[in-house]
Protein backbone atom coordinates (compact mmCIF):
# COMPACT_ATOMS: atom_id res chain seq x y z
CA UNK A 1 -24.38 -7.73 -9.31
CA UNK A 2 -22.10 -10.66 -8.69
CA UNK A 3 -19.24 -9.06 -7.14
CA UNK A 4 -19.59 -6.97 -3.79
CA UNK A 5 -16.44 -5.61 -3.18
CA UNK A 6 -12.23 -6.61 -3.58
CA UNK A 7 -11.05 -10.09 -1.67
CA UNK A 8 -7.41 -9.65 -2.08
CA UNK A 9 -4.50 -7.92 -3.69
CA UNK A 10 -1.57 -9.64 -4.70
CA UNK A 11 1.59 -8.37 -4.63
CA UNK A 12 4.51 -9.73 -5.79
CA UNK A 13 8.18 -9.67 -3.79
CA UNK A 14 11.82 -10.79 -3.97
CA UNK A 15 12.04 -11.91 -0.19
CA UNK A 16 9.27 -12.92 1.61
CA UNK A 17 10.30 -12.88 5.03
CA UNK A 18 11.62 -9.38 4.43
CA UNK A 19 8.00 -7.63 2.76
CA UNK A 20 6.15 -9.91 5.17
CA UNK A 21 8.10 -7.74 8.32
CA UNK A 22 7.64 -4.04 6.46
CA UNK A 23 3.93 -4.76 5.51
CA UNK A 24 3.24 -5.95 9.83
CA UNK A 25 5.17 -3.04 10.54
CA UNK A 26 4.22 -0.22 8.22
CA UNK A 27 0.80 -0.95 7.63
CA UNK A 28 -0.13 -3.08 10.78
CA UNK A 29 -1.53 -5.93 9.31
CA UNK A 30 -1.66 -9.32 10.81
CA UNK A 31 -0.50 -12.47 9.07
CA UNK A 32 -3.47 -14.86 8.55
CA UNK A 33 -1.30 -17.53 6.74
CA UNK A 34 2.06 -17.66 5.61
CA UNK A 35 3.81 -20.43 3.49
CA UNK A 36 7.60 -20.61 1.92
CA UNK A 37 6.64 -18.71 -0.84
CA UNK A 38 3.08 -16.66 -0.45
CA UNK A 39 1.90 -15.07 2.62
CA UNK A 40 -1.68 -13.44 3.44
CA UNK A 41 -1.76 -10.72 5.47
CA UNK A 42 -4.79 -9.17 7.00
CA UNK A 43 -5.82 -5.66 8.47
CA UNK A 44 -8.79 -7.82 10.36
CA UNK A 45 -11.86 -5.31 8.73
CA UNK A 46 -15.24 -6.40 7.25
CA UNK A 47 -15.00 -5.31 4.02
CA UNK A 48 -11.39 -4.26 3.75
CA UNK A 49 -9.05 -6.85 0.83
CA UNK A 50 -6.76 -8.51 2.38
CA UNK A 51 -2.92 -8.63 0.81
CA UNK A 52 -1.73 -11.57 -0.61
CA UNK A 53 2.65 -11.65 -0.80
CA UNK A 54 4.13 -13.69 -3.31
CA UNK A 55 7.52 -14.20 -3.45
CA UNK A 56 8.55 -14.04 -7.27
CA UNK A 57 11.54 -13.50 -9.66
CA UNK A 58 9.58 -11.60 -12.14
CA UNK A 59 10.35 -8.04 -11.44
CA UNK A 60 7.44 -5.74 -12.34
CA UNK A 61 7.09 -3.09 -9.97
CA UNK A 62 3.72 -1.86 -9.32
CA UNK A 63 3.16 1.17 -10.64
CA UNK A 64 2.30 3.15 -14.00
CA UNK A 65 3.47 6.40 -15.23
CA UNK A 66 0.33 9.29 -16.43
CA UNK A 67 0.95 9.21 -20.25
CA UNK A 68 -0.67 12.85 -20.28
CA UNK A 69 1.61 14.53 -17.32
CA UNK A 70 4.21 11.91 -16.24
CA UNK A 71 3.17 11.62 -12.71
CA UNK A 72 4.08 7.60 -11.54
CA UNK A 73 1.13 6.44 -9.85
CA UNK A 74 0.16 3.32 -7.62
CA UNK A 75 -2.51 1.01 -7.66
CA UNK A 76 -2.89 0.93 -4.18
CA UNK A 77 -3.94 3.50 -2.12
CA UNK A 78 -4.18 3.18 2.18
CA UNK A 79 -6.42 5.00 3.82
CA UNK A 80 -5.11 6.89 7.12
CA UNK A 81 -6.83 9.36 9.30
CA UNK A 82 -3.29 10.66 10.54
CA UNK A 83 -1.85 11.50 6.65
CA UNK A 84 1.04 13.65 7.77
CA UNK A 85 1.99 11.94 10.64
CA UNK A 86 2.20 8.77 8.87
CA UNK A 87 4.28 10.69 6.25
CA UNK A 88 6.94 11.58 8.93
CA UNK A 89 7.12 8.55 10.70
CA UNK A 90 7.94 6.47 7.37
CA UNK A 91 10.46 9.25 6.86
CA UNK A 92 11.60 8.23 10.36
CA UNK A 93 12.01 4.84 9.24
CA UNK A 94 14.12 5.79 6.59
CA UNK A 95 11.40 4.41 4.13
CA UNK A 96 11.43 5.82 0.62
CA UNK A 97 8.57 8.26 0.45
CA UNK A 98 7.55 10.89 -2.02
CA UNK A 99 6.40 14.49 -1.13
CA UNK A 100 3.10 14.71 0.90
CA UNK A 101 0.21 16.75 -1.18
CA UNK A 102 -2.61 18.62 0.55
CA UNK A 103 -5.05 20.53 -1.20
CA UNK A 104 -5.62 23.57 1.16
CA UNK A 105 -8.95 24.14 0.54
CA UNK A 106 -10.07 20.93 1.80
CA UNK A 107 -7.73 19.20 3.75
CA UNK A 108 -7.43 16.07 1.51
CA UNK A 109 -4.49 14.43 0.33
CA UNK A 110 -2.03 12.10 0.08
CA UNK A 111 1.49 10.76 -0.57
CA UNK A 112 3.51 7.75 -2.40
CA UNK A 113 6.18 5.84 -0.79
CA UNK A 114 8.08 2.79 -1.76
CA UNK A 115 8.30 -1.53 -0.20
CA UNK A 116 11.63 -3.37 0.15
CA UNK A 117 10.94 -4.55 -3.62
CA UNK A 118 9.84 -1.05 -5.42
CA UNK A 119 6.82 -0.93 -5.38
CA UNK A 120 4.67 2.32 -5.09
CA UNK A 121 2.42 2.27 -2.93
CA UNK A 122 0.07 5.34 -1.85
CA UNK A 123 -1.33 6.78 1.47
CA UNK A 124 -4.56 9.37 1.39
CA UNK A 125 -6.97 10.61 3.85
CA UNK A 126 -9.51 10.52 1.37
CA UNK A 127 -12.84 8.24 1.91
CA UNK A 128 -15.40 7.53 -0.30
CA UNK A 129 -19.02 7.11 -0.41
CA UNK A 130 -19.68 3.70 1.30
CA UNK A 131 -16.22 3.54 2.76
């Protein structure tokens, strides 16, 4: 196998010094470099991509609508031990969230809210083998 794992996600933004501030704040990554356009932000694990701003006037928002049942989805999904807490605190924040789904039975779940620019991003407490 030649690749091992995901380097980086890029994602692209309308103001740069604005995403750069909600992604240190919201997601509590540290910036590792950041120029007048692009910025690389870090959450400092072995293993984990790091995220890769670039400021941009092409306006695609990332995220895709379910052709079989509508549901919009993300791309990217953060992993948090503390789902529903997170979920209130971005409400807090008066960031755009959607609504938080559990499944009962087994506890797992997760939730989609939105960056300064649109795009969806996702939160789950789900972990995978060799996560």
């Amino acid at each position: 196998m030649f690749i091992s794992h995901i380097a980086t996600v890029e994602i692209p933004v309308s103001n740069l010094e604005r995403s750069v501030a909600f992604y240190v704040e919201v997601l509590g990554v540290k910036v590792e470099f950041k120029g007048e356009k692009n910025a690389m932000l870090s959450f400092q694990a072995m293993g984990v991509p790091t995220i890769f701003l670039v400021e941009t006037e092409d306006r695609k928002s990332l995220s895709f609508s379910n052709s079989h049942n509508g549901v919009e989805h993300s791309i990217i999904d953060f992993y948090t031990q503390s789902l529903e807490e997170f979920h209130h605190w971005l409400q807090v924040k008066n960031i755009e969230v959607g609504p938080l789904n559990i499944n009962e039975e087994h506890g797992f779940g997760g939730f989609g809210f939105k960056d300064p620019d649109g795009n969806l991003l996702s939160a789950c407490n789900v972990l995978h083998k060799g996560q």
